[in-house]
Protein backbone atom coordinates (compact mmCIF):
# COMPACT_ATOMS: atom_id res chain seq x y z
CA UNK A 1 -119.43 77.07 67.99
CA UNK A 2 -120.41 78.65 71.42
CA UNK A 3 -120.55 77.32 74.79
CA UNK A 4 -124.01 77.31 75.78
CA UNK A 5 -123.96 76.00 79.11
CA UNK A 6 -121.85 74.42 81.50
CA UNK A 7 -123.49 71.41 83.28
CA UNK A 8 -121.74 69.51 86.29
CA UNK A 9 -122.86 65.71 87.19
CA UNK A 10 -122.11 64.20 90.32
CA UNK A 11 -123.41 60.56 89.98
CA UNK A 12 -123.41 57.88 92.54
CA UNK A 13 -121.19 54.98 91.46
CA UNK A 14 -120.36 51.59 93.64
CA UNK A 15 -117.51 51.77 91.07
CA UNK A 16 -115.58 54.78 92.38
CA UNK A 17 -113.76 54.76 95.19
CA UNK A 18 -115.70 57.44 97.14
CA UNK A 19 -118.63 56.10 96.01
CA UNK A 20 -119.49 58.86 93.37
CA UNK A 21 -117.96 60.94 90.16
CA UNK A 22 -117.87 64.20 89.17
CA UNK A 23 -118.08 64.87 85.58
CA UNK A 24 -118.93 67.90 83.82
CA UNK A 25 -120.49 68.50 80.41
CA UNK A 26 -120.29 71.73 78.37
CA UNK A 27 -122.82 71.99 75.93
CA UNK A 28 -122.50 74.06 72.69
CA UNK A 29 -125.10 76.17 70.57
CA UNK A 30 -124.23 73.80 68.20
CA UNK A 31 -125.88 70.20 69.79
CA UNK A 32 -122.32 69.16 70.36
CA UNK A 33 -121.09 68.61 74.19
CA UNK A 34 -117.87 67.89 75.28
CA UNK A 35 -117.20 65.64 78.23
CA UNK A 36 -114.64 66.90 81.60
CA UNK A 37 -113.70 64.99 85.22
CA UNK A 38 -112.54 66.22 88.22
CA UNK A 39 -113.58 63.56 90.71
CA UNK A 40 -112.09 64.31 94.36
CA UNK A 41 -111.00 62.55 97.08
CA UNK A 42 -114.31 63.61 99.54
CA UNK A 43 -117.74 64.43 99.23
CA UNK A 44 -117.45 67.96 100.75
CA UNK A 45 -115.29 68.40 97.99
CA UNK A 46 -117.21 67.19 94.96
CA UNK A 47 -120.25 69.62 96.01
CA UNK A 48 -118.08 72.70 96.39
CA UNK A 49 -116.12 71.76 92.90
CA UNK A 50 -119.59 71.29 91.10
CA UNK A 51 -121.03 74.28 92.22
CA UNK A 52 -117.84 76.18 91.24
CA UNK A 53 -118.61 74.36 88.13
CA UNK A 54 -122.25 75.57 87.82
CA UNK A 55 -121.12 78.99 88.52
CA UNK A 56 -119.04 79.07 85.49
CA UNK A 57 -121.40 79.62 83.13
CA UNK A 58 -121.01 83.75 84.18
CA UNK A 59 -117.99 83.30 82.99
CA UNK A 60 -118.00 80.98 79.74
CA UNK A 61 -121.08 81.08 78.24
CA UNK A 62 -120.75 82.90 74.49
CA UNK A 63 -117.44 82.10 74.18
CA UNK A 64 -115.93 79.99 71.47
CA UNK A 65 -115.42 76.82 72.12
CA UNK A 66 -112.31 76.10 69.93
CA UNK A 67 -110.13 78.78 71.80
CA UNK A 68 -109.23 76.60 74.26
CA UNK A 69 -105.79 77.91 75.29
CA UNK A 70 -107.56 81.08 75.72
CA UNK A 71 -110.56 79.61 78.06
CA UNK A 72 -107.97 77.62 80.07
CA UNK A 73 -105.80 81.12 80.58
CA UNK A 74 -109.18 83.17 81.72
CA UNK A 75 -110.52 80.50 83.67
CA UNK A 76 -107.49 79.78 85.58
CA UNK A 77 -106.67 83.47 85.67
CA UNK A 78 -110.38 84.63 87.60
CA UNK A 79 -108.87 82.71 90.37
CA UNK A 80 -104.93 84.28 90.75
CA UNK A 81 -106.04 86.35 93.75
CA UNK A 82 -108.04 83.52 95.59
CA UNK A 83 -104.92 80.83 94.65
CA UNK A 84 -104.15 79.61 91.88
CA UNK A 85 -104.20 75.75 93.06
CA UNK A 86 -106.54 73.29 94.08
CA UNK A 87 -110.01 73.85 93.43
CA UNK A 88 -109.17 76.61 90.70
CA UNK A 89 -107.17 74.00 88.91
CA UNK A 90 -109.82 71.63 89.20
CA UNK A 91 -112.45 73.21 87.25
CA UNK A 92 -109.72 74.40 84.74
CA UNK A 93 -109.07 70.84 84.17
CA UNK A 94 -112.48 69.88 83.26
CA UNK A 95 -113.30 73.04 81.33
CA UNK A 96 -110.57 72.04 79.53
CA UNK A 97 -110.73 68.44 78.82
CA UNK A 98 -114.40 68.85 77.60
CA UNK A 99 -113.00 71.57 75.09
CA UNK A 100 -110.52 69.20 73.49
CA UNK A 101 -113.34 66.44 73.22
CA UNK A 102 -115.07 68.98 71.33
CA UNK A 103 -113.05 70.54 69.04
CA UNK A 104 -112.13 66.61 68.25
CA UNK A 105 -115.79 65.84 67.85
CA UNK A 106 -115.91 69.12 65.60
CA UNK A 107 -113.15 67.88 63.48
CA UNK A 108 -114.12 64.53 63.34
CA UNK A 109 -110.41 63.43 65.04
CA UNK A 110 -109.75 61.91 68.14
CA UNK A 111 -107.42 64.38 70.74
CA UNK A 112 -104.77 62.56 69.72
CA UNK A 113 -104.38 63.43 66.44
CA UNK A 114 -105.14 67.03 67.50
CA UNK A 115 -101.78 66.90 69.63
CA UNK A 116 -99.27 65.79 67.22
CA UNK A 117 -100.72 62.44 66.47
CA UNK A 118 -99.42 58.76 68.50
CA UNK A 119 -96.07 58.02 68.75
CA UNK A 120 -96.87 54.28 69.77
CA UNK A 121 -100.12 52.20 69.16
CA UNK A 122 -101.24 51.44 73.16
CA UNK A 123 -100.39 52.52 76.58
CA UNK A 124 -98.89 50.08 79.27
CA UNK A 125 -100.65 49.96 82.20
CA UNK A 126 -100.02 49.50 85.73
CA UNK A 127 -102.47 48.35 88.34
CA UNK A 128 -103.21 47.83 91.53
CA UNK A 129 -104.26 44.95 93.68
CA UNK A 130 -107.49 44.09 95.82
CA UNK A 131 -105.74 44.77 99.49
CA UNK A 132 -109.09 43.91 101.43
CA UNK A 133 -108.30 40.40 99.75
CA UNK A 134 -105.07 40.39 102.26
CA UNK A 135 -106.45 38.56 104.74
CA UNK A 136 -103.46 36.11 105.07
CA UNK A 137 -100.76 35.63 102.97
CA UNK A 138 -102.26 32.97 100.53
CA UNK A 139 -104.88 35.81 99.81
CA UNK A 140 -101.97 37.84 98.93
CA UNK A 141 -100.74 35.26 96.61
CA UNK A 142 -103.73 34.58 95.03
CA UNK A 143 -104.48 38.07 94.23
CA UNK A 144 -100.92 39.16 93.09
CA UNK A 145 -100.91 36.19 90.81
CA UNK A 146 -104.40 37.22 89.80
CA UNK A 147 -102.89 40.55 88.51
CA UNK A 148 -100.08 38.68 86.91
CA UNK A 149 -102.01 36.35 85.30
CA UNK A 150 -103.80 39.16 83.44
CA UNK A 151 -100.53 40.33 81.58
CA UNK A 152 -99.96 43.01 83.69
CA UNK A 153 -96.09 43.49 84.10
CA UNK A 154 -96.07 46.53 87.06
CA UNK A 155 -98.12 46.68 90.48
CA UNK A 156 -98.83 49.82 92.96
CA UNK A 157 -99.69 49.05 96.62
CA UNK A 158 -99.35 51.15 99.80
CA UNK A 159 -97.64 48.04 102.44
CA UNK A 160 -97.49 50.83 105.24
CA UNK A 161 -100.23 50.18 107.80
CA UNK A 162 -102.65 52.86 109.42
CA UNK A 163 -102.10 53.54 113.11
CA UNK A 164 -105.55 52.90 115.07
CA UNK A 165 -105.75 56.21 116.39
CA UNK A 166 -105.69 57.93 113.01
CA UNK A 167 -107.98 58.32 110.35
CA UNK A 168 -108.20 55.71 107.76
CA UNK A 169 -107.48 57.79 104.44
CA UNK A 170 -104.55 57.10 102.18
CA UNK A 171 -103.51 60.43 101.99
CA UNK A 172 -104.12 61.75 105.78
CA UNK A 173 -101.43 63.05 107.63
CA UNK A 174 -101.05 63.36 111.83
CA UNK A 175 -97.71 62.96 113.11
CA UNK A 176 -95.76 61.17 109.92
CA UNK A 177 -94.49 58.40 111.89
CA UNK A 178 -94.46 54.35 111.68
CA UNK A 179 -93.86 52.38 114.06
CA UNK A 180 -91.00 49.64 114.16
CA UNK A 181 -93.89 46.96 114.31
CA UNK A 182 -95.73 49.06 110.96
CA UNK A 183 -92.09 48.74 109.53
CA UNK A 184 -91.91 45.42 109.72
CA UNK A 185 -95.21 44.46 108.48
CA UNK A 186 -94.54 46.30 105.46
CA UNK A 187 -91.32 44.89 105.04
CA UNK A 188 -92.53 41.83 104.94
CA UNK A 189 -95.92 42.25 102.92
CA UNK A 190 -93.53 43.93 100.00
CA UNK A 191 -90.89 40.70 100.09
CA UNK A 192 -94.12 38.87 99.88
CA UNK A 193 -95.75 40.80 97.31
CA UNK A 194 -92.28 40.52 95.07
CA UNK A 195 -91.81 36.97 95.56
CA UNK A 196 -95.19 36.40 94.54
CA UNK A 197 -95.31 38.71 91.25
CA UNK A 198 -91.80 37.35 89.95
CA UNK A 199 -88.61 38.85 89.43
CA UNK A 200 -89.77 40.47 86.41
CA UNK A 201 -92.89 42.63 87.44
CA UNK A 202 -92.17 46.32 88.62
CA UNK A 203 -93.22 46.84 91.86
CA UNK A 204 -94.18 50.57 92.91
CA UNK A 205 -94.10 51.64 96.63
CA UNK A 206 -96.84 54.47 97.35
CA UNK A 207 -96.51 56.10 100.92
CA UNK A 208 -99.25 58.80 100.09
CA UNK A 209 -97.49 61.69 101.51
CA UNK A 210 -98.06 60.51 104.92
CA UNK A 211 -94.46 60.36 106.82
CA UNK A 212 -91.85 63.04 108.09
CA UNK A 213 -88.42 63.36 106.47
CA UNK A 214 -86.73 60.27 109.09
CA UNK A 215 -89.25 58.41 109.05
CA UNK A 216 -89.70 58.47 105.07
CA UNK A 217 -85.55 57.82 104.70
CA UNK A 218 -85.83 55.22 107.20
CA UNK A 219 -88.74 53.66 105.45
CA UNK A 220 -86.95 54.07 101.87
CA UNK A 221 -83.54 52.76 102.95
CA UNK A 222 -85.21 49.54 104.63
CA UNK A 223 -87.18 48.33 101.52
CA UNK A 224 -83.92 49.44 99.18
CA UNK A 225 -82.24 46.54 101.62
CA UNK A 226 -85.24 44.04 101.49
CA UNK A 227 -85.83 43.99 97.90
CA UNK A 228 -86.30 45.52 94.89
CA UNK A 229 -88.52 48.54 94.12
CA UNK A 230 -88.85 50.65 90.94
CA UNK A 231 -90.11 53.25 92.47
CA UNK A 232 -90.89 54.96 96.52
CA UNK A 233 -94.00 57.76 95.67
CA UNK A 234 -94.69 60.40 97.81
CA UNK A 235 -92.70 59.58 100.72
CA UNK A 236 -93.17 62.96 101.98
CA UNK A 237 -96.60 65.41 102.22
CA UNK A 238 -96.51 67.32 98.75
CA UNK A 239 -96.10 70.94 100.18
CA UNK A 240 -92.13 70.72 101.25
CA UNK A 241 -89.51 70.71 98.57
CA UNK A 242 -87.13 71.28 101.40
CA UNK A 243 -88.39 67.76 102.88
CA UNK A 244 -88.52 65.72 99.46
CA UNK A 245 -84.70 66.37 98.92
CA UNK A 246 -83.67 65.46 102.10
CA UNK A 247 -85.67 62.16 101.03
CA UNK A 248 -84.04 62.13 97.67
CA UNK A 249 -80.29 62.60 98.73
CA UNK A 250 -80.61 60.10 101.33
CA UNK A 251 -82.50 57.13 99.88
CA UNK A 252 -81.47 54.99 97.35
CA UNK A 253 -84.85 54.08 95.68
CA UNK A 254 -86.08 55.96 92.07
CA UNK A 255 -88.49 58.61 93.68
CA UNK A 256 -91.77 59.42 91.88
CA UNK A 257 -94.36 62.67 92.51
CA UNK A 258 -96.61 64.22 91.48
CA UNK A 259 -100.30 63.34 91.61
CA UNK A 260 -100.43 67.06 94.08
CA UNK A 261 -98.78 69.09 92.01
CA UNK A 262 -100.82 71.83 89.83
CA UNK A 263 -99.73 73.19 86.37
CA UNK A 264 -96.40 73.65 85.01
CA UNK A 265 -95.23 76.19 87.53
CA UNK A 266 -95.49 73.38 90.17
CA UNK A 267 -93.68 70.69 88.20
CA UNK A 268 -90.86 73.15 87.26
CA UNK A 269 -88.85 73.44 90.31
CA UNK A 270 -88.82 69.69 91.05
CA UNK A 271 -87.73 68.73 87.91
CA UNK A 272 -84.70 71.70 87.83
CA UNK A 273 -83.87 71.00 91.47
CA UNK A 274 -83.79 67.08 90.37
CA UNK A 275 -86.00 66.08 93.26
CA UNK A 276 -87.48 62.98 91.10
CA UNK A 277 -87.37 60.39 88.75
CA UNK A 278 -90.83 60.12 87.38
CA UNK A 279 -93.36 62.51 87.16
CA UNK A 280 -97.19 61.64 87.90
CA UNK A 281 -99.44 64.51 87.07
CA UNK A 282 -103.44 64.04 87.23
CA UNK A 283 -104.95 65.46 84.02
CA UNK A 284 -108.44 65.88 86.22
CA UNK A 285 -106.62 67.98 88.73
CA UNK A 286 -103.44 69.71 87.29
CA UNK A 287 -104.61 71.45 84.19
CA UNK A 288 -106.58 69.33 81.98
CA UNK A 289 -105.04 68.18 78.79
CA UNK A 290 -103.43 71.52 77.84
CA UNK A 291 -101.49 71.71 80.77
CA UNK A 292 -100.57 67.31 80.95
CA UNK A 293 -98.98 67.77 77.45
CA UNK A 294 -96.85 70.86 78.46
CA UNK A 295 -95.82 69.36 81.17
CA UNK A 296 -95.01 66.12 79.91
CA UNK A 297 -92.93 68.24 77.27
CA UNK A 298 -91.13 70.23 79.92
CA UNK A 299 -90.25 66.66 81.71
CA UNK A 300 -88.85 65.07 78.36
CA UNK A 301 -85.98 68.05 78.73
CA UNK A 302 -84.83 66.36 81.65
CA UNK A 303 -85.40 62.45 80.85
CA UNK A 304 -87.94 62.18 83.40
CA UNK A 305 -90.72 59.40 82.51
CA UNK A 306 -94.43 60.54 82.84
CA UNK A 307 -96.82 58.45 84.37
CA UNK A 308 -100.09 60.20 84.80
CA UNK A 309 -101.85 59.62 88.12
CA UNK A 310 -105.55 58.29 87.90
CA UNK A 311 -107.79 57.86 90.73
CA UNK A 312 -111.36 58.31 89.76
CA UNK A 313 -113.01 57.51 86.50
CA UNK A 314 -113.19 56.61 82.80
CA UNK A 315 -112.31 60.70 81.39
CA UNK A 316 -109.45 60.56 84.22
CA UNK A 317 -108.06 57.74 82.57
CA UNK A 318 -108.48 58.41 78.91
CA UNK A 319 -108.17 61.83 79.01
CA UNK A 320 -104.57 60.73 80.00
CA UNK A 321 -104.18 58.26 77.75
CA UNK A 322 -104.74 60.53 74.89
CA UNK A 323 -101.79 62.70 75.83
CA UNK A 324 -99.34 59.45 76.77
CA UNK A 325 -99.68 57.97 73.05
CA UNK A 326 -98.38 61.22 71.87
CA UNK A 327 -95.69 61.72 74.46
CA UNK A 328 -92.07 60.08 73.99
CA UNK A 329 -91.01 59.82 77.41
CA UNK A 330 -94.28 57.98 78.85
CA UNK A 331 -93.46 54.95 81.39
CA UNK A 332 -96.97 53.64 82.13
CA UNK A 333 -100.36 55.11 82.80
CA UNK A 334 -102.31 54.03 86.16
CA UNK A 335 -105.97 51.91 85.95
CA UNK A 336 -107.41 50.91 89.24
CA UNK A 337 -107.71 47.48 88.46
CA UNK A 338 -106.95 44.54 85.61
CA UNK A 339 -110.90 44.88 84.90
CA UNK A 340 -111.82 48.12 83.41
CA UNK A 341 -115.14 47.30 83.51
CA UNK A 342 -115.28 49.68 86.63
CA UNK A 343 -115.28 52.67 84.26
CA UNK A 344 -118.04 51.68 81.96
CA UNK A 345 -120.86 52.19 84.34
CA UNK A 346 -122.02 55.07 81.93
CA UNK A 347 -120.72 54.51 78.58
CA UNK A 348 -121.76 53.62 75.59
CA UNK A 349 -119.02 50.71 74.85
CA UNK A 350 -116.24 49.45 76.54
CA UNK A 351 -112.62 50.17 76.97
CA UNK A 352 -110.39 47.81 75.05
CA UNK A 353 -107.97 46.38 77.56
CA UNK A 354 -106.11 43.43 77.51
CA UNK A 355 -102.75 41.84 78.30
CA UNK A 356 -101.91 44.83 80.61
CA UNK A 357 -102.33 47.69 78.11
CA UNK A 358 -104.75 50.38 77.15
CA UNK A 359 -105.64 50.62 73.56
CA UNK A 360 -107.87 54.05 72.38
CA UNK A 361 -111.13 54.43 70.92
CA UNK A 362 -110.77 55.95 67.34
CA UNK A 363 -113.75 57.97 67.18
CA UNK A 364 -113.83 61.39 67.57
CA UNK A 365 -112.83 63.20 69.96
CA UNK A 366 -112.14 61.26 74.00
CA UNK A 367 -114.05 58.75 72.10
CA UNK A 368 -116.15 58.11 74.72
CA UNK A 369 -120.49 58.40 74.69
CA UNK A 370 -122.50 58.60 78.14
CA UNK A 371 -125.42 57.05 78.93
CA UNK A 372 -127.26 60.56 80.12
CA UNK A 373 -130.43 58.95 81.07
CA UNK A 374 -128.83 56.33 83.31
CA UNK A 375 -126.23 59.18 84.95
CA UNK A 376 -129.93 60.72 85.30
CA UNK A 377 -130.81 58.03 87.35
CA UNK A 378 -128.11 58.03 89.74
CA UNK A 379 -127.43 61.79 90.48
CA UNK A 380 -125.87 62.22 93.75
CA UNK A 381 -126.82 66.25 93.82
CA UNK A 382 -128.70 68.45 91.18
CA UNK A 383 -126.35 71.50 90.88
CA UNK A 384 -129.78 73.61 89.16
CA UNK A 385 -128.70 73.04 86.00
């Protein structure tokens, strides 16, 4: 079975949080097609990662489709002297993913089977909440209780507030500081948030890389004193090991990373320095599933839980899922919300979610169908293909 063509889809979705995803399809000579994601954070960046994507087919059309550790080594490797990081690993990811859907379709086998088979029946999830719906602190209630309701057992938030004069993205980074009157609000929001969800939900902390090394211990040591947190995640911007340990010896909070880190060769220092306690690759960004699984692996030497990052849509999040029901040393796998609704926009039948956990489709392959005609209908930008 050949590759035939490589086809990239940017489609406009109220359901994403940018507004749009980025999925890719590689077709086979064959009438098979196998189904990628590498939804970014910014619109610039979809375009440039699709036509990457469209560009591609130089490089992978004719080849076989079932070597797939072979495609992800020559994909990856036509970028070593531009870097190896990023955008290449983007487009390896979704070449990637696609080719396991296939060869699962091929075989008539979902991925998982493909990888060892499940070592548990579903995935726990974690979620997060609605945090335009904080408008006062009964909205807070209501919406935490809303989550709690729903059998969920773990929320993710971001308490730290955005200072006026900077821009309004999660991740952005100026001068890494918080103000004392930031400090407190978050304080408070997170006692709040805990008192709310009940002693017995895990509550998870994300800074999004956005503070300097005192402000990120000062940050961590405060909420270690105002309640309890299972885990502080990326207190620190992702390109400093130097600043993450200074984090790590001096705050007494489980520290998680990871969502920024690409491949194997990435993840490997943290974990042998001992810089974390969870791990939270993206299978859309790092690798695809080739390179989630091997890392996952490489984590379970150290006892370090995996909990795959998921921002973007439904391929994101089952592509993950897929490798986390093989993969002892799995904690919980992110959704976006209790509803995964959001992530059916285009499929052919929904995601079976309830009481806070994932559970797989068994058919073949991601087990997941698109609605072509109806992605069709809302492309964002035709990449000529």
């Amino acid at each position: 079975m050949k590759i035939s063509r490589i086809v990239p889809w940017l489609v406009r979705s109220s359901a994403s949080y940018w507004g749009e995803f980025l999925f890719v399809e590689v077709r086979t000579d064959e009438g098979l097609s196998g189904w990628g994601e590498i939804t970014t954070t910014t619109r610039a960046a979809n375009r440039a990662t699709g036509a990457l994507l469209h560009q591609l087919n130089d490089l992978l059309v004719g080849e076989d489709a079932a070597r797939i550790e072979a495609l992800w080594h020559k994909t990856f490797r036509s970028f070593t002297y531009s870097g190896s990081r990023g955008l290449a690993c983007t487009v390896v990811s979704a070449i990637d993913i696609a080719l396991w859907d296939l060869r699962g379709k091929a075989l008539d086998q979902p991925v998982y089977e493909l990888l060892g088979g499940p070592v548990r029946e579903d995935l726990l999830l974690y979620t997060h909440p609605d945090q335009s719906r904080f408008v006062d602190e009964d909205g807070v209630v209501a919406e935490i209780r809303r989550i709690v309701d729903s059998g969920h057992t773990a929320i993710k938030f971001d308490p730290f507030p955005h200072a006026a004069d900077q821009p309004a993205d999660n991740d952005a980074y100026l001068d890494g500081r918080l103000d004392r009157d930031g400090e407190r609000g978050a304080l408070a929001l997170t006692a709040l948030i805990h008192e709310a969800a009940g002693p017995d939900v895990e509550l998870l902390v994300d800074a999004h890389g956005r503070f300097d090394v005192p402000t990120a211990i000062r940050l961590g040591n405060a909420l270690a004193d105002t309640t309890d947190v299972h885990w502080f995640e990326e207190p620190v911007p992702p390109e400093s090991r130097d600043a993450l340990r200074q984090v790590r010896e001096r705050v007494p909070l489980p520290i998680s990373v990871g969502e920024r880190l690409h491949t194997r060769w990435d993840f490997a220092p943290v974990l042998s320095e001992r810089l974390t306690d969870f791990v939270m690759p993206d299978v859309t960004w790092t690798g695809g599933i080739s390179e989630l699984k091997k890392i996952a692996t490489m984590a379970e030497a150290w006892y370090v839980p995996v909990s795959p990052h998921d921002a973007s849509g439904p391929v994101n999040l089952v592509a993950g899922a897929h490798v986390m029901v093989t993969t002892p040393n799995f904690y919980r796998l992110e959704s976006s919300d209790t509803d995964l609704s959001r992530y059916e926009e285009f499929l052919d039948a929904p995601l079976e979610n309830t009481g806070g956990r994932l559970r797989l489709p068994t058919r073949p392959g991601l087990g997941l169908g698109f609605d072509t005609e109806r992605m069709r209908a809302h492309l964002a930008h035709d990449f000529g293909s």
